[in-house]
N, C-alpha and C. Protein backbone atom coordinates (compact mmCIF):
# COMPACT_ATOMS: atom_id res chain seq x y z
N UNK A 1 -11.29 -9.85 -11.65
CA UNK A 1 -11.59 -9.63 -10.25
C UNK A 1 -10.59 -8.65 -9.64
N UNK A 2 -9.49 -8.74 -10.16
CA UNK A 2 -8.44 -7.87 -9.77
C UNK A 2 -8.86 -6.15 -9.42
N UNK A 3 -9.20 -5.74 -10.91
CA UNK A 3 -9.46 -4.23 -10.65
C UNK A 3 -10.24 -4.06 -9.97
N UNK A 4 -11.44 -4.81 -10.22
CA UNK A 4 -12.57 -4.68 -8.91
C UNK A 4 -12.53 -4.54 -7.66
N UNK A 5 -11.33 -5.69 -7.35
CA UNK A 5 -11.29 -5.39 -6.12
C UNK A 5 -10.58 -4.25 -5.22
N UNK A 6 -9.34 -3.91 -6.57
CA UNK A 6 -8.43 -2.65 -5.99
C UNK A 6 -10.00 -1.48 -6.05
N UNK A 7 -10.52 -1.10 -6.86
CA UNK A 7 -11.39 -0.21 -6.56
C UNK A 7 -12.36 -0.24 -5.58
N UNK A 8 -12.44 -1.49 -4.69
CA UNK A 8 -13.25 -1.69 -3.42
C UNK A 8 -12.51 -1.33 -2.44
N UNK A 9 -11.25 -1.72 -2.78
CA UNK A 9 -10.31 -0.84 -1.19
C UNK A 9 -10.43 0.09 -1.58
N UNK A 10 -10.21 0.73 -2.40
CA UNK A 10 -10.18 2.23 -2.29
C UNK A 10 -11.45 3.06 -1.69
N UNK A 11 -12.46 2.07 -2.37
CA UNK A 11 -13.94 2.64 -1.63
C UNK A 11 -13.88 2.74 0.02
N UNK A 12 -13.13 1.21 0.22
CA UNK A 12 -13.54 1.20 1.74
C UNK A 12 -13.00 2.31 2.27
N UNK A 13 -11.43 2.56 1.59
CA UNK A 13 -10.60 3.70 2.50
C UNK A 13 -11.45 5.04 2.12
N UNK A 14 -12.11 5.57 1.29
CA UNK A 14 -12.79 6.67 1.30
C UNK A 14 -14.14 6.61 2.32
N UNK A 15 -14.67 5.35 2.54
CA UNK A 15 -15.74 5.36 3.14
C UNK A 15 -15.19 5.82 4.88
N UNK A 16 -14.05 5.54 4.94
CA UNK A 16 -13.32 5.58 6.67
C UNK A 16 -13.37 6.95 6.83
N UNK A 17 -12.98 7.59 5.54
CA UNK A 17 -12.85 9.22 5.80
C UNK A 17 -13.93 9.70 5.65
N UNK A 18 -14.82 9.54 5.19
CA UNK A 18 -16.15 10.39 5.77
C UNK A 18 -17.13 9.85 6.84
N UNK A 19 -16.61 8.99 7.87
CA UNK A 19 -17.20 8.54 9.20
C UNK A 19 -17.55 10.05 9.50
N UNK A 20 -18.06 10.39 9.98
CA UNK A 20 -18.76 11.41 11.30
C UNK A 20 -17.53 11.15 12.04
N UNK A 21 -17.10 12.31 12.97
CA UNK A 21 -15.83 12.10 13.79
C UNK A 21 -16.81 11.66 15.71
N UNK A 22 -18.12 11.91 15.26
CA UNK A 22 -19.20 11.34 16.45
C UNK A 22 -19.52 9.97 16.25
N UNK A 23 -19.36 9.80 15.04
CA UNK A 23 -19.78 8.06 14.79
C UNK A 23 -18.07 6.90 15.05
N UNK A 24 -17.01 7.70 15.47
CA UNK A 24 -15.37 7.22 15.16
C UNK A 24 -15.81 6.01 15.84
N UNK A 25 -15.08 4.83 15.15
CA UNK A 25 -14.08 3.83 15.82
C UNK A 25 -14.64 3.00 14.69
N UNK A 26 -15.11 1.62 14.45
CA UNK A 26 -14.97 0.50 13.89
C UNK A 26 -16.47 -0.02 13.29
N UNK A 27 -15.86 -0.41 12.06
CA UNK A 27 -17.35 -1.24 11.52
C UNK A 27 -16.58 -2.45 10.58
N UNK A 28 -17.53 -3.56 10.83
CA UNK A 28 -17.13 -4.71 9.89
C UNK A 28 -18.18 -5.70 9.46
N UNK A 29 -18.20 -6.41 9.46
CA UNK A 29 -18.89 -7.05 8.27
C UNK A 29 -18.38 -8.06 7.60
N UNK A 30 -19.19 -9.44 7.22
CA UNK A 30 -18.82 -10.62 6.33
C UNK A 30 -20.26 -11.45 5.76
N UNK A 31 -20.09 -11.83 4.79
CA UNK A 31 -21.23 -13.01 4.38
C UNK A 31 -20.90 -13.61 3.17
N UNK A 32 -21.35 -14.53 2.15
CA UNK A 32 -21.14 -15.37 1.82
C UNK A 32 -22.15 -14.50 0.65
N UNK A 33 -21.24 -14.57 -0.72
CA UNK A 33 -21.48 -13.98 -1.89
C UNK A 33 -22.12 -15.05 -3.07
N UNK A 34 -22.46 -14.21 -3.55
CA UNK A 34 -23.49 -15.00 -4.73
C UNK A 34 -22.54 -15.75 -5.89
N UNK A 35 -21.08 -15.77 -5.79
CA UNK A 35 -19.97 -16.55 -6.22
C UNK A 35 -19.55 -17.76 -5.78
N UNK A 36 -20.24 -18.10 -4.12
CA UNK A 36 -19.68 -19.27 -3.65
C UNK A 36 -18.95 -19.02 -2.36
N UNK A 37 -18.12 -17.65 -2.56
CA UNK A 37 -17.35 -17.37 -1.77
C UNK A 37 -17.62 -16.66 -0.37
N UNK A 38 -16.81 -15.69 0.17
CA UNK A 38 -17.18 -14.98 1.47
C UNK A 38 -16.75 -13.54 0.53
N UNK A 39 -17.39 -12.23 1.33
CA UNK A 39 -17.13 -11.49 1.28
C UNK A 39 -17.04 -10.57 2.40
N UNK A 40 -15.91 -9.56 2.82
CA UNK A 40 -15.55 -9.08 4.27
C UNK A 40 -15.05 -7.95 4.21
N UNK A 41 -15.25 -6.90 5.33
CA UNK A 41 -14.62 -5.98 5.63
C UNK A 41 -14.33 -5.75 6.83
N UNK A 42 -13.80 -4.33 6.32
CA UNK A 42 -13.94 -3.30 7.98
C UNK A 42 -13.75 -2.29 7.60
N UNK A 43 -13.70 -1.04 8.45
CA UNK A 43 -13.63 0.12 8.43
C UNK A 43 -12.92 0.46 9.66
N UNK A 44 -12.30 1.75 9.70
CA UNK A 44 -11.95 2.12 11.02
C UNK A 44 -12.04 3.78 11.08
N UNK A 45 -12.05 4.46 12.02
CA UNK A 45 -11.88 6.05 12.15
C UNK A 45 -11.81 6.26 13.78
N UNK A 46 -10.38 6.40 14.38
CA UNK A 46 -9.79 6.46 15.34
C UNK A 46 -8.99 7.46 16.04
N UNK A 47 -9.22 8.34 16.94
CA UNK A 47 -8.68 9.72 17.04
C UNK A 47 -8.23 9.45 18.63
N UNK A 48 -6.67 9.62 18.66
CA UNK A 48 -6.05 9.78 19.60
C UNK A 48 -6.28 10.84 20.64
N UNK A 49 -5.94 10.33 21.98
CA UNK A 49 -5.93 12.12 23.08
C UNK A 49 -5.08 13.03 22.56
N UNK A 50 -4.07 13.00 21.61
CA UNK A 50 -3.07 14.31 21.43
C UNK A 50 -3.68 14.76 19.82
N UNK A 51 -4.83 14.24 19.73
CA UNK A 51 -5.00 14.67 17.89
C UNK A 51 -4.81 14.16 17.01
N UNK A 52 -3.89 12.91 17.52
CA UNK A 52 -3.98 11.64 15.95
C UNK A 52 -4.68 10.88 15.60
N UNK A 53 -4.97 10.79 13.96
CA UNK A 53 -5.89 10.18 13.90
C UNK A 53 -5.74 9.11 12.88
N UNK A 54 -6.05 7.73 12.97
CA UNK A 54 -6.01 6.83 11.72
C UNK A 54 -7.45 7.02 11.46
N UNK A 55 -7.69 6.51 9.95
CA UNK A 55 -8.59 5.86 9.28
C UNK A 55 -7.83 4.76 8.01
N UNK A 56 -8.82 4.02 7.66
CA UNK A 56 -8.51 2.91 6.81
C UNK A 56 -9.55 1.79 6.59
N UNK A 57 -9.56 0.63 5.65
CA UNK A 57 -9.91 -0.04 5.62
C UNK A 57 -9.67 -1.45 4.77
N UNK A 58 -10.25 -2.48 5.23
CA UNK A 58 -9.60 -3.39 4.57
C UNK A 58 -10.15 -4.33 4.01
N UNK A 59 -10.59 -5.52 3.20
CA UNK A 59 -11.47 -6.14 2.57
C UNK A 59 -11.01 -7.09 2.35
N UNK A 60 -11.84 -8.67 2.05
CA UNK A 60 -11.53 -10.04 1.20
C UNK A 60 -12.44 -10.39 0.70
N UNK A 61 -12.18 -11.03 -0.91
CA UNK A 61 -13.46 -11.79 -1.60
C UNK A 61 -12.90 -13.08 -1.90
N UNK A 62 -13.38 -13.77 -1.61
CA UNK A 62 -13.45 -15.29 -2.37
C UNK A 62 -14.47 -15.51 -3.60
N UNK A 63 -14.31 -16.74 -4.45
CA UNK A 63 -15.43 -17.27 -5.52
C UNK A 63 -15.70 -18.81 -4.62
N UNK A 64 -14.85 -19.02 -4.39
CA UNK A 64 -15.42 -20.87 -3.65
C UNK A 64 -14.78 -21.30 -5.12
N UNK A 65 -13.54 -20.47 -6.16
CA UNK A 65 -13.21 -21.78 -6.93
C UNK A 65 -11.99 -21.80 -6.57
N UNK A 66 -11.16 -20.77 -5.54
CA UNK A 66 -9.88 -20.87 -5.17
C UNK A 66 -9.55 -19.78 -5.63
N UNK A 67 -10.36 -18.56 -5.78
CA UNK A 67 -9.58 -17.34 -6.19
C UNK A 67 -10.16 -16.26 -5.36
N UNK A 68 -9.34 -15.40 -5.50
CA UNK A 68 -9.38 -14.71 -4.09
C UNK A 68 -8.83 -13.01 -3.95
N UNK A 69 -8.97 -12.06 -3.37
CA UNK A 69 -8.50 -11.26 -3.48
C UNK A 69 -8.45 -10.67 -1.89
N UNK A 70 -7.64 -9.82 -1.68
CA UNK A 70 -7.44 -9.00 -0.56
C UNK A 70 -6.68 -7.60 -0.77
N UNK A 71 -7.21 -6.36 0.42
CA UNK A 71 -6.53 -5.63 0.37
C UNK A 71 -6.84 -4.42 1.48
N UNK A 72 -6.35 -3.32 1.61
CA UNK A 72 -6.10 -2.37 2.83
C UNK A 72 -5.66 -1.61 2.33
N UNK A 73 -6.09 -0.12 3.33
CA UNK A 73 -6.01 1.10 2.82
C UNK A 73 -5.92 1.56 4.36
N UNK A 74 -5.00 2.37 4.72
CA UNK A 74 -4.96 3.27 6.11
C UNK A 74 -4.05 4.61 5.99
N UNK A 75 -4.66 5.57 6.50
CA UNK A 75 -3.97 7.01 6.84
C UNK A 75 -3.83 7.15 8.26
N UNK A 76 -3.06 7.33 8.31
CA UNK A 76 -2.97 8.51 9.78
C UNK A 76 -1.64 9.49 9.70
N UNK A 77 -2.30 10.83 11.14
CA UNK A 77 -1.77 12.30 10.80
C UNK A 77 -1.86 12.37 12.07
N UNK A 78 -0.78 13.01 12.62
CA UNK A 78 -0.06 13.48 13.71
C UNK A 78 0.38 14.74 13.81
N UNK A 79 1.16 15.13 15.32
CA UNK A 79 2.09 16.44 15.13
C UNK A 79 3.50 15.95 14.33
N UNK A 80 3.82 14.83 13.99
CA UNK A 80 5.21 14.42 13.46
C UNK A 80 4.62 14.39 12.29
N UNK A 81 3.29 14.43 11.61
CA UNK A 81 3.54 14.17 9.97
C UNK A 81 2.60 13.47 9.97
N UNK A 82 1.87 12.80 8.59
CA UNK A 82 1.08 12.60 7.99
C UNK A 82 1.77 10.96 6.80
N UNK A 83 1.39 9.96 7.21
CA UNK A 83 1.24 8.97 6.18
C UNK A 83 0.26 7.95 5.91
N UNK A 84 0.04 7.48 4.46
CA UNK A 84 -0.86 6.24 3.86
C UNK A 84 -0.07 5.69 3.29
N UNK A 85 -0.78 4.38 3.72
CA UNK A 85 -0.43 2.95 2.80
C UNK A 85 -1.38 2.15 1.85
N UNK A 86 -1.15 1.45 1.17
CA UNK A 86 -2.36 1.04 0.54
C UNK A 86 -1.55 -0.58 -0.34
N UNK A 87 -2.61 -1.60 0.06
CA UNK A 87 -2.06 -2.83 -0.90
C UNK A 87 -3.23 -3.30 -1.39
N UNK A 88 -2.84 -4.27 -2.02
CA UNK A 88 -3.94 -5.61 -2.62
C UNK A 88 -2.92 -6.78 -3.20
N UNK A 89 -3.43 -8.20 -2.37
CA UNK A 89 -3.23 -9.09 -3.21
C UNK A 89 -4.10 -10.16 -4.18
N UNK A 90 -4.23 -10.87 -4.93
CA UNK A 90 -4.76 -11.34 -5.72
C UNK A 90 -4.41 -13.06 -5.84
N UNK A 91 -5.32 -13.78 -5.73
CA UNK A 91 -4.79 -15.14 -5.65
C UNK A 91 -5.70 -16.17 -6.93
N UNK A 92 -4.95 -16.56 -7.48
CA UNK A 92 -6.06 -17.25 -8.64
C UNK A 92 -6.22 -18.71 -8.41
N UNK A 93 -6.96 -19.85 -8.45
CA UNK A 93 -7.20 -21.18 -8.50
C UNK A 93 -5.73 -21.90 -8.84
N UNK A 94 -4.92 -20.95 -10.00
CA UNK A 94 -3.49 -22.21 -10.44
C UNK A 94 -2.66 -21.98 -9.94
N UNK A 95 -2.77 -20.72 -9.02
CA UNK A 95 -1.88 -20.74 -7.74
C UNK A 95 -1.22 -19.63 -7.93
N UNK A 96 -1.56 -18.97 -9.04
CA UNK A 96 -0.75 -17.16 -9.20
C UNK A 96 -1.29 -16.28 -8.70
N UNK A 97 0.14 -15.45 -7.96
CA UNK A 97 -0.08 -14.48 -6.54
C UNK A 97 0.01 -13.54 -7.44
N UNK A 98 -0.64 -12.13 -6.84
CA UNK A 98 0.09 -10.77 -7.36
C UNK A 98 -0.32 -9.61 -6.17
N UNK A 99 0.68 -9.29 -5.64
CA UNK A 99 0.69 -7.93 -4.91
C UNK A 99 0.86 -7.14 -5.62
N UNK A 100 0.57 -5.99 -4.83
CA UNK A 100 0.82 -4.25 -5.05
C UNK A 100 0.67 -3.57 -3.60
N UNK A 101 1.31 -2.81 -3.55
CA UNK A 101 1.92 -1.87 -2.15
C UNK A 101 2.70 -0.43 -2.56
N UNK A 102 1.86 0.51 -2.00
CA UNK A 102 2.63 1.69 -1.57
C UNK A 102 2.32 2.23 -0.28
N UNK A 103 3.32 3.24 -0.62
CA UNK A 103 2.95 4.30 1.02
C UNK A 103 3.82 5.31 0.22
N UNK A 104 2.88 6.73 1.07
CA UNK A 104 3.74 7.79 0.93
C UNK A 104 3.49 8.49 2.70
N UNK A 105 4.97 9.39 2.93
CA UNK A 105 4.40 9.83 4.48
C UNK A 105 5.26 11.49 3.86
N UNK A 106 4.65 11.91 5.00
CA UNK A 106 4.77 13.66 4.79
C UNK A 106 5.51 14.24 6.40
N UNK A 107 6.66 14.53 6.52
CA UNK A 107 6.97 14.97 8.02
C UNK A 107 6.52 16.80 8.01
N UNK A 108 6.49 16.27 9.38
CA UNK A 108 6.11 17.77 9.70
C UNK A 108 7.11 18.61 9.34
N UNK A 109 8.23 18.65 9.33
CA UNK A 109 9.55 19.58 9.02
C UNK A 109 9.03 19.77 7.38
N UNK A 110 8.85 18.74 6.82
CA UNK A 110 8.82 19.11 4.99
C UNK A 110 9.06 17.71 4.52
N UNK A 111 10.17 17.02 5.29
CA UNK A 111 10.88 15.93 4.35
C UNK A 111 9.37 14.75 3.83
N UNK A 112 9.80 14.19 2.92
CA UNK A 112 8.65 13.30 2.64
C UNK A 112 9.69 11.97 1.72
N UNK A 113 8.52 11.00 1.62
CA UNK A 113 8.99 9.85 1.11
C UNK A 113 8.06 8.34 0.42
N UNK A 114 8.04 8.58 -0.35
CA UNK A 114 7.20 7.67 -1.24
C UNK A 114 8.17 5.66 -1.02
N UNK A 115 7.40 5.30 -1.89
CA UNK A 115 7.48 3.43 -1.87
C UNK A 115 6.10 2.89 -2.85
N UNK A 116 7.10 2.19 -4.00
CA UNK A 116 5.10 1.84 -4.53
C UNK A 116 5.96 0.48 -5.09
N UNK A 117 5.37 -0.52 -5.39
CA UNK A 117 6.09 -2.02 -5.80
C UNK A 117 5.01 -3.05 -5.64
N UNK A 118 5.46 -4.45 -5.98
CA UNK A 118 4.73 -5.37 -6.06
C UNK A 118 5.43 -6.91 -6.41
N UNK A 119 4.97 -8.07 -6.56
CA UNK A 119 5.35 -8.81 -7.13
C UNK A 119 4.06 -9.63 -7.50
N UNK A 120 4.83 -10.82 -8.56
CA UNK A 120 3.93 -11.79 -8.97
C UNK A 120 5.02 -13.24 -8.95
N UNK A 121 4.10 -14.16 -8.82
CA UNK A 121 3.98 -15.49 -8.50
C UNK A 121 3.49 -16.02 -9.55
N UNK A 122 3.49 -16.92 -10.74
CA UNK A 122 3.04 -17.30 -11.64
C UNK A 122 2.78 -18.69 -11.02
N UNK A 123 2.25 -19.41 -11.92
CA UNK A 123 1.78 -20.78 -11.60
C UNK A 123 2.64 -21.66 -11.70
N UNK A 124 3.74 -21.56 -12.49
CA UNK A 124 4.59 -22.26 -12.93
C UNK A 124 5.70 -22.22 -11.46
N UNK A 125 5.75 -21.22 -10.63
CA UNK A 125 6.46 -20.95 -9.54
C UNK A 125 7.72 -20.30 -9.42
N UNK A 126 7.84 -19.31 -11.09
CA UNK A 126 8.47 -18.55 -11.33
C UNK A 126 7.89 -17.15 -10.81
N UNK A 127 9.12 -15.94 -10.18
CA UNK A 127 8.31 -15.06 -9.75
C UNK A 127 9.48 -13.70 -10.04
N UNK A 128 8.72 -12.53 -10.16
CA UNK A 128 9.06 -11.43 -10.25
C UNK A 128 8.62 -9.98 -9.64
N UNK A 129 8.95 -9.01 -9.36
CA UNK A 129 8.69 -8.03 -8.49
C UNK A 129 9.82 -7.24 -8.51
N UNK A 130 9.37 -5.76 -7.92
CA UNK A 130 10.10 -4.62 -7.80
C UNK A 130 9.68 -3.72 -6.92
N UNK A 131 10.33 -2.92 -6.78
CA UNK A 131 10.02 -1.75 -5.83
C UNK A 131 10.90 -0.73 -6.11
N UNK A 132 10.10 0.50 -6.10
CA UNK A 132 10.71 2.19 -6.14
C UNK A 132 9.96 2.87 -5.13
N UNK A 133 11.35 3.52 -4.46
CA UNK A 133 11.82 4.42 -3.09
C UNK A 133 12.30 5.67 -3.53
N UNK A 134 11.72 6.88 -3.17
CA UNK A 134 12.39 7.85 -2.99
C UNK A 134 12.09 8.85 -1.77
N UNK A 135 12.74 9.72 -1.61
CA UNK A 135 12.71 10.35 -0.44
C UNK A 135 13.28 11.81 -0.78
N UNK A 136 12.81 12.18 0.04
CA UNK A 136 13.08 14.26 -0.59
C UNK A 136 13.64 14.89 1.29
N UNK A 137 14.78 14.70 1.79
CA UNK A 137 14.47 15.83 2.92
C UNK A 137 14.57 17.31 3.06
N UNK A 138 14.47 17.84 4.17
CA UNK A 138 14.43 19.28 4.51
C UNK A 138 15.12 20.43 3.47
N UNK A 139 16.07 19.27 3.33
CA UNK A 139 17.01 20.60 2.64
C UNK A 139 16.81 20.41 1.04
N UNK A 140 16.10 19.75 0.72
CA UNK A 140 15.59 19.46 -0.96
C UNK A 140 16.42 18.33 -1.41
N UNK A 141 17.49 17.69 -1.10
CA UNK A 141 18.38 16.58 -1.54
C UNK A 141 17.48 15.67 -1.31
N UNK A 142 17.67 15.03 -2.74
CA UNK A 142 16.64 13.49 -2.87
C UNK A 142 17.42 12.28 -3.20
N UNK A 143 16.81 10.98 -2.72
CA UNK A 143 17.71 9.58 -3.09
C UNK A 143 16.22 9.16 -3.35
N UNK A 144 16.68 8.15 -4.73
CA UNK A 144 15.76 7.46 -5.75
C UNK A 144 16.59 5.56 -5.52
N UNK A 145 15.84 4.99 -5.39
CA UNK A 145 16.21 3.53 -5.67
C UNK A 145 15.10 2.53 -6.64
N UNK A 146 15.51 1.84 -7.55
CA UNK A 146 14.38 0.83 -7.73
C UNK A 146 15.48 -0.23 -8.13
N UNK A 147 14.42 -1.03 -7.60
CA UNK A 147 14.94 -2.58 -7.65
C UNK A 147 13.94 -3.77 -8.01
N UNK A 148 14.43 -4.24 -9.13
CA UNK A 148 13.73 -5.36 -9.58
C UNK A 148 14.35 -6.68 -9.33
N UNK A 149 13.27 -7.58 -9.42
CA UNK A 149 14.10 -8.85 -8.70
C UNK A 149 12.70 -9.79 -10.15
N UNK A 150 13.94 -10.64 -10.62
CA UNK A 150 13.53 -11.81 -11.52
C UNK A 150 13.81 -13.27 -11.00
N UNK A 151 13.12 -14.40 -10.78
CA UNK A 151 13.92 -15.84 -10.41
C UNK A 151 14.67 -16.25 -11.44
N UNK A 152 14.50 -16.07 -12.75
CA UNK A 152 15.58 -16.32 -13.93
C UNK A 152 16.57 -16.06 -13.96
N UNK A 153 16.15 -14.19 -13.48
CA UNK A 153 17.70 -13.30 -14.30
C UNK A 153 18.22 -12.83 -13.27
N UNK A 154 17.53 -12.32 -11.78
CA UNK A 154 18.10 -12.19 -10.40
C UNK A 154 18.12 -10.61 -10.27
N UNK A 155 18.82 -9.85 -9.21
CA UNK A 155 18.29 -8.43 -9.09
C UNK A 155 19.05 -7.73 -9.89
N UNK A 156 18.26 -6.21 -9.85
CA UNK A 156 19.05 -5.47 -10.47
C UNK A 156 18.63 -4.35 -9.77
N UNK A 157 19.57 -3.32 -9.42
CA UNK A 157 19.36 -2.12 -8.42
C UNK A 157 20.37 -0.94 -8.88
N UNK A 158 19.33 0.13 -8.89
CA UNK A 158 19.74 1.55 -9.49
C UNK A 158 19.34 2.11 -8.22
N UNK A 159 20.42 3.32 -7.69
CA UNK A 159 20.55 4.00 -6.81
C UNK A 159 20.94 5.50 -7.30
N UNK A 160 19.81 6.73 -6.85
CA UNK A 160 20.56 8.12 -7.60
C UNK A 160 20.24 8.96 -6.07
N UNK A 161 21.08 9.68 -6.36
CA UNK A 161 21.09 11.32 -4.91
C UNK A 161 21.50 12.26 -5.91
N UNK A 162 20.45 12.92 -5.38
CA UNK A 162 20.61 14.67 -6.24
C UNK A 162 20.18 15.76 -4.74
N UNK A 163 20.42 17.38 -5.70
CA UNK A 163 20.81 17.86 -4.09
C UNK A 163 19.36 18.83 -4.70
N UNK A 164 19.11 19.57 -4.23
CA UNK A 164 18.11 20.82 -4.44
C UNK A 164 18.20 20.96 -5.66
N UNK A 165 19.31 21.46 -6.44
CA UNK A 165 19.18 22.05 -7.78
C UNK A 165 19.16 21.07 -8.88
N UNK A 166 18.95 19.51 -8.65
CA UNK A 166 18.99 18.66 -9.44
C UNK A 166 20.75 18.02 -9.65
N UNK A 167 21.20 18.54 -9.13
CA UNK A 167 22.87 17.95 -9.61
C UNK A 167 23.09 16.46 -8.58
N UNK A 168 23.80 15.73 -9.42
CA UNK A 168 24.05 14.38 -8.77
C UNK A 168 25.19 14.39 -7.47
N UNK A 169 25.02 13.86 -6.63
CA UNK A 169 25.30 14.00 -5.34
C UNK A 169 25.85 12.57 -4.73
N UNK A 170 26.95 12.03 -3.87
CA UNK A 170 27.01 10.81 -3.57
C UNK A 170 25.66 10.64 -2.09
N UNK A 171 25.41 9.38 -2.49
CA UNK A 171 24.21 8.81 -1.96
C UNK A 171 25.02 8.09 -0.57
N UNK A 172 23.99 8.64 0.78
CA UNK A 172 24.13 8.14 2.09
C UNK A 172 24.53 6.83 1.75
N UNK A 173 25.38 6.47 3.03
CA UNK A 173 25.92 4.57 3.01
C UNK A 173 25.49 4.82 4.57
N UNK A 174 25.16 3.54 4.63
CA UNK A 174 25.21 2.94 6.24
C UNK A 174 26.00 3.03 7.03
C-alpha cells in the first residue's frame, strides 16, 4: 500500500498544477473504498494579489483492518523564491509507522536548500530515522548535515561547509 499511495500524492500534487488558473481554489472529496476503509482528498490552486501562488494536495486511505496511509504535496512561488514539500506516512494494523518528508526552496537571490528524511516505528516500539540538510548560498559556500537517530545505538551527526571551489571551510555556529 505504501508505494501506491506515495504515487497518489504525487498524482494529487500534479493534478493541483494543471487546475485552469479560472477554475483556482479548492476541491475535495471522501468515500468509503471497496477495502472497508475511507478514501480522501483535496486539491488546492491559490493565487495571491501580489502573484503568489500555492498549489498542492493531500490524501488518506484506510482498509477498515487498521492500516492506513497519508500524505501531501504543496508548492508555492513568490517574489522571495520558490518552495515544495512533500510527505507520506504509513500506518500498519501491528502498529508500524513510517514517514518520509522533504522540501526543497529556491530564493530569489540564488541561495537554495534541500531537506529529505524520515523515520520508522516498528511494532516492537523500537524506532529509527534520519534526515539530510543542505544548503548552497549566494556566494556558492555550502553546509551538508545528516543525522541519524537509532533507539538502540542513539544519534549520530556529520556536519561539512565547503566554499565555491569545493574546499572545506569552518561551518556557521549559532
Amino acid at each position: 500500500m505504501k508505494a501506491w499511495f506515495m504515487a497518489a500524492t504525487a498524482a494529487l500534487a500534479l493534478t493541483a498544477f494543471s487546475i485552469d488558473s479560472a477554475d483556482a481554489g479548492r476541491l475535495r472529496g471522501a468515500r468509503q473504498n471497496a477495502a472497508g476503509g475511507v478514501t480522501a482528498g483535496a486539491v488546492h490552486n491559490t493565487q495571491g494579489p501580489n502573484g503568489g501562488r500555492s498549489v498542492g494536495g493531500r490524501g488518506v486511505v484506510t482498509d477498515g483492518q487498521g492500516n492506513g496511509a497519508a500524505g501531501s504535496a504543496n508548492c508555492a512561488s513568490g517574489a522571495a523564491g520558490r518552495a515544495c514539500r512533500a510527505g507520506a506516512t504509513t500506518r500498519s494494523a501491528d502498529g508500524t509507522v513510517t514517514h518520509r518528508s522533504g522540501a526543497a526552496v529556491e530564493g530569489a537571490n540564488g541561495g537554495s536548500a534541500s531537506t529529505e528524511g524520515g523515520f520508522t516505528r516498528n511494532a516492537d516500539g523500537t524506532y529509527a530515522g534520519g534526515r539530510t540538510t543542505s544548503a548552497t548560498g549566494v556566494e556558492g559556500n555550502s553546509y551538508n548535515a545528516d543525522t541519524t537517530y537509532d533507539s538502540e545505538t542513539g544519534v549520530t551527526r556529520s556536519v561539512s561547509c565547503t566554499d565555491a571551489s569545493g574546499a572545506a571551510i569552518s561551518c556557521p555556529t549559532r
